[in-house]
C-alpha atoms as a PDB file:
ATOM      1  CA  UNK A   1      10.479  -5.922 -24.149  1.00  0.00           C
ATOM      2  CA  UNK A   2       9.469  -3.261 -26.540  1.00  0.00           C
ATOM      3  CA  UNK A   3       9.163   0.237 -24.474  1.00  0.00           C
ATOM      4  CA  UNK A   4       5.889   0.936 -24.626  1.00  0.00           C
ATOM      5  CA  UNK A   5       5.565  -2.599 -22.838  1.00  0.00           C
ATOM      6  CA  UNK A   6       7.497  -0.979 -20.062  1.00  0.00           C
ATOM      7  CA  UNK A   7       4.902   0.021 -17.176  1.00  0.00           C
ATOM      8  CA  UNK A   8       7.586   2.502 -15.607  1.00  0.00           C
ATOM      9  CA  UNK A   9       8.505   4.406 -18.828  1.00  0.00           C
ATOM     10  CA  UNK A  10       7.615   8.234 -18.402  1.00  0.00           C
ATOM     11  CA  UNK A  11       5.682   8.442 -22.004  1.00  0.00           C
ATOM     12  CA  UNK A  12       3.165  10.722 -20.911  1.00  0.00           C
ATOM     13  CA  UNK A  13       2.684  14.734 -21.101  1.00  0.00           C
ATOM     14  CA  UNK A  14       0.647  16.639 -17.961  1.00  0.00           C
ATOM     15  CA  UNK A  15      -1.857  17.701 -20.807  1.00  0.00           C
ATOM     16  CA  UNK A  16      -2.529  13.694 -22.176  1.00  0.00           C
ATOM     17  CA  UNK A  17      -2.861  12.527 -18.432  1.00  0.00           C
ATOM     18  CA  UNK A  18      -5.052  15.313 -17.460  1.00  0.00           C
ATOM     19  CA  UNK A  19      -7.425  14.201 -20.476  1.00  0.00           C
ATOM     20  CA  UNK A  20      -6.729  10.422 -20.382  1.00  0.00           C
ATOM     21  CA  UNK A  21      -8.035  11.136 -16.601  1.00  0.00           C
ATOM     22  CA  UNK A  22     -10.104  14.085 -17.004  1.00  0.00           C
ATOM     23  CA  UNK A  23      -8.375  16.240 -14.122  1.00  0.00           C
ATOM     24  CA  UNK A  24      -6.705  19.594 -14.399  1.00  0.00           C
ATOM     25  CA  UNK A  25      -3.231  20.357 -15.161  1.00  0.00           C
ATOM     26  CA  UNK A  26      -3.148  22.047 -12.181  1.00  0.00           C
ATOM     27  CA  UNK A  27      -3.892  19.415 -10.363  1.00  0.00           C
ATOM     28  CA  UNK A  28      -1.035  17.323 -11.716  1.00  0.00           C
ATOM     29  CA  UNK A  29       1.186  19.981 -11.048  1.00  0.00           C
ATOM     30  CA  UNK A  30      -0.009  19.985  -6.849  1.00  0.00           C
ATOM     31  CA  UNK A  31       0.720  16.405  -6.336  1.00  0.00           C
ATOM     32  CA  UNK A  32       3.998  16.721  -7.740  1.00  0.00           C
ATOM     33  CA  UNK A  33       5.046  19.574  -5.449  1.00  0.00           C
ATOM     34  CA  UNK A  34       3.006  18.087  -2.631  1.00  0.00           C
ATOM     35  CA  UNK A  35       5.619  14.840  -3.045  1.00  0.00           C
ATOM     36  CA  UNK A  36       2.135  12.572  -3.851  1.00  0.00           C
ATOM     37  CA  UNK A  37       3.117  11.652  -7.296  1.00  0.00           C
ATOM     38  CA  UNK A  38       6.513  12.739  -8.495  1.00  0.00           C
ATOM     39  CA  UNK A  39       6.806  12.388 -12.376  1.00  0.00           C
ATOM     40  CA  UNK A  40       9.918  12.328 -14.347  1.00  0.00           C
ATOM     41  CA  UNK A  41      10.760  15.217 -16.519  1.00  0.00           C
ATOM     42  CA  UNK A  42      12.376  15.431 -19.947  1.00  0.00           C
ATOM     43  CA  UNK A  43      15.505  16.817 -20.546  1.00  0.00           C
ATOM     44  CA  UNK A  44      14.083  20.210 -21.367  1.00  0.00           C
ATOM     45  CA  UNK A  45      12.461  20.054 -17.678  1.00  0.00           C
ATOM     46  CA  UNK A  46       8.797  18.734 -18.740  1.00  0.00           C
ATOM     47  CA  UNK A  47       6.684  16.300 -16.394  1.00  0.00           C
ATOM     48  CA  UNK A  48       6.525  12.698 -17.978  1.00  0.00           C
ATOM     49  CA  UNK A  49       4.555  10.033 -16.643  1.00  0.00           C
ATOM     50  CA  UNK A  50       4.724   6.264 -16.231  1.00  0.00           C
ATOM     51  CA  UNK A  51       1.503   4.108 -16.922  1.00  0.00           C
ATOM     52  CA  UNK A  52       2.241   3.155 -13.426  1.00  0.00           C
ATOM     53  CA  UNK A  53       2.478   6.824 -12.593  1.00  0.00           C
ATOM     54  CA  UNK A  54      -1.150   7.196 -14.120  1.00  0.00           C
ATOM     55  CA  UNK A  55      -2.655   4.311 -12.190  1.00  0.00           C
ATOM     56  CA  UNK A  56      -1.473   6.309  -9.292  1.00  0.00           C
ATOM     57  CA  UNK A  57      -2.787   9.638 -10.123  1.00  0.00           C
ATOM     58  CA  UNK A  58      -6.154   7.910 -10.837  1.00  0.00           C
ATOM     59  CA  UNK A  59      -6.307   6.288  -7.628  1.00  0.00           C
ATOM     60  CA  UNK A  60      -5.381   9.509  -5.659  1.00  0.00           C
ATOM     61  CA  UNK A  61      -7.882  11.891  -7.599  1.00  0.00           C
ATOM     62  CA  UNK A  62     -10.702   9.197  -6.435  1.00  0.00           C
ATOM     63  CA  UNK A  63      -9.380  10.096  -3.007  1.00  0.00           C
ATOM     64  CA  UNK A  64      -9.283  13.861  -3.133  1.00  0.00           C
ATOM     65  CA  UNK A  65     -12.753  12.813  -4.823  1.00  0.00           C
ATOM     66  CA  UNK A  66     -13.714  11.980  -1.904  1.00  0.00           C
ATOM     67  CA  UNK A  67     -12.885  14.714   0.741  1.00  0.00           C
ATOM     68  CA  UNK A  68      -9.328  13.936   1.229  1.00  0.00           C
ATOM     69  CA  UNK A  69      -5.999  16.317   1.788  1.00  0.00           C
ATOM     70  CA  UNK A  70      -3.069  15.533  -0.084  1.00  0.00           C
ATOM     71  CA  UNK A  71      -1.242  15.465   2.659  1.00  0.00           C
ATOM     72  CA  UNK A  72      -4.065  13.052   4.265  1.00  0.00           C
ATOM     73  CA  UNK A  73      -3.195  11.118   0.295  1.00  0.00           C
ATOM     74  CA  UNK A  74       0.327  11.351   0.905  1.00  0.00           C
ATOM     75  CA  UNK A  75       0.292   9.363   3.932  1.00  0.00           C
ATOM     76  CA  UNK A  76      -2.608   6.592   2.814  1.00  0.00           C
ATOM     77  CA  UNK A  77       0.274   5.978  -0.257  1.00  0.00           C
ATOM     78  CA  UNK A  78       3.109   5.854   2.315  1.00  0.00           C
ATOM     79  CA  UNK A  79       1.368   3.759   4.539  1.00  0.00           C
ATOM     80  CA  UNK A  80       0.634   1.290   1.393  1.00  0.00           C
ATOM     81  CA  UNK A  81       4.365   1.459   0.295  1.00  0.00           C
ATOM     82  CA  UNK A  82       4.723   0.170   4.242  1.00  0.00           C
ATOM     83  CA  UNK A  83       1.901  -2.672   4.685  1.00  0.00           C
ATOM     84  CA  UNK A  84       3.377  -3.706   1.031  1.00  0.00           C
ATOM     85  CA  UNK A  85       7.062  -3.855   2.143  1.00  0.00           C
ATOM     86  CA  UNK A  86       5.866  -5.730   5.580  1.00  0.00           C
ATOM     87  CA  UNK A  87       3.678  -8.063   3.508  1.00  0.00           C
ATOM     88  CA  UNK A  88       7.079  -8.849   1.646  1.00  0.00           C
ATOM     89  CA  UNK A  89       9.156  -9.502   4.431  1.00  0.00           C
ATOM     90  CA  UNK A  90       6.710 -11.333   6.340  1.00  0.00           C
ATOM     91  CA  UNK A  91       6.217 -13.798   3.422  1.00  0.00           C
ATOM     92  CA  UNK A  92       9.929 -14.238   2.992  1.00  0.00           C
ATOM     93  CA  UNK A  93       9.962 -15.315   6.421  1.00  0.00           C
ATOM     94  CA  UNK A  94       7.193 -17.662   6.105  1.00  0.00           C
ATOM     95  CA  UNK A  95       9.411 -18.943   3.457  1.00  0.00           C
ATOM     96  CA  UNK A  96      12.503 -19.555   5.825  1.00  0.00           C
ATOM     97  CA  UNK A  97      10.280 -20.575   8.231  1.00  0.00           C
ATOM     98  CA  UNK A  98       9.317 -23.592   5.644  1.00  0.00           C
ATOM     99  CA  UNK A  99      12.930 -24.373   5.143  1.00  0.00           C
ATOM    100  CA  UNK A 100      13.888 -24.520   8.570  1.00  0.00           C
ATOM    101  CA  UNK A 101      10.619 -27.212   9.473  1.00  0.00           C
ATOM    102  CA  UNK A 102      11.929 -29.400   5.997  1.00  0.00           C
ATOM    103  CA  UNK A 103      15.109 -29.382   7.930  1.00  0.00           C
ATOM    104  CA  UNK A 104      14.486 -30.266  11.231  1.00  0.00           C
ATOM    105  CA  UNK A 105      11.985 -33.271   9.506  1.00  0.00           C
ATOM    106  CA  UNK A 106      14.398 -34.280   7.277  1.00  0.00           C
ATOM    107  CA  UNK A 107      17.225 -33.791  10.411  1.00  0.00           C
ATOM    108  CA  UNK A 108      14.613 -36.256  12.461  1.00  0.00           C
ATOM    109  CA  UNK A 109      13.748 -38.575   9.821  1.00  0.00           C
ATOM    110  CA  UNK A 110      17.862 -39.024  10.109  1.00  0.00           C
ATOM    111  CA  UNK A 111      18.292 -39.455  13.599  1.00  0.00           C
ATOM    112  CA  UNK A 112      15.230 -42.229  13.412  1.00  0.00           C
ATOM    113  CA  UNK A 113      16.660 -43.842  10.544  1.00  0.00           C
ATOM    114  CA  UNK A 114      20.379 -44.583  12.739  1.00  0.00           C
ATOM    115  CA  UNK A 115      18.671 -45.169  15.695  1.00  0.00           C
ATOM    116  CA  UNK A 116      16.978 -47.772  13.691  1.00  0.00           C
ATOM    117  CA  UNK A 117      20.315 -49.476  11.781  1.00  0.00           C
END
């Protein structure tokens, strides 16, 4: 994968995010103390961010758009990060779930065919 391929690679300056996004430095520099959007910095101490990071600071600026705190944004993200993780577990238990029933029916189909011979 080439690194500009990589979604999670901090490639981005406050000043090209605040124009790629059209929102104040200022801004940028809130959510990160806030704890919203924490960026990576460069070894001489300077914000980077991800495309993913991005993405993120888009979505939360159309919620402070729209009336919202950032502490009120820092708990809608939170509370995503938790229906995701849920979401996760709850399929990989659906999943066991599936593996224990071909089990059992392949368990029964078993006991049928010796009770049969």
């Amino acid at each position: 994968m080439l690194p500009f391929e990589d979604e999670n690679l901090p490639l981005f300056t406050v000043g090209q995010v605040a124009d790629m996004l059209r929102v104040q430095q200022a801004f940028l520099r809130r959510l990160d103390e806030f704890g919203v959007v924490r960026p990576s910095r460069s070894p001489g101490g300077q914000r980077r961010y991800s495309r993913t990071e991005v993405t993120i600071v888009r979505y939360v600026a159309e919620l402070a758009d729209g009336g919202m705190t950032l502490a009120a944004i820092r708990r809608v993200l939170e509370l995503e990060e938790q229906v995701k993780a849920l979401e996760a577990e709850r399929d990989e238990l659906l999943a066991a779930l599936a593996e224990r029933d071909e089990r059992l029916a392949a368990l029964a189909r078993r006991v049928r065919f010796d009770q049969g011979s």
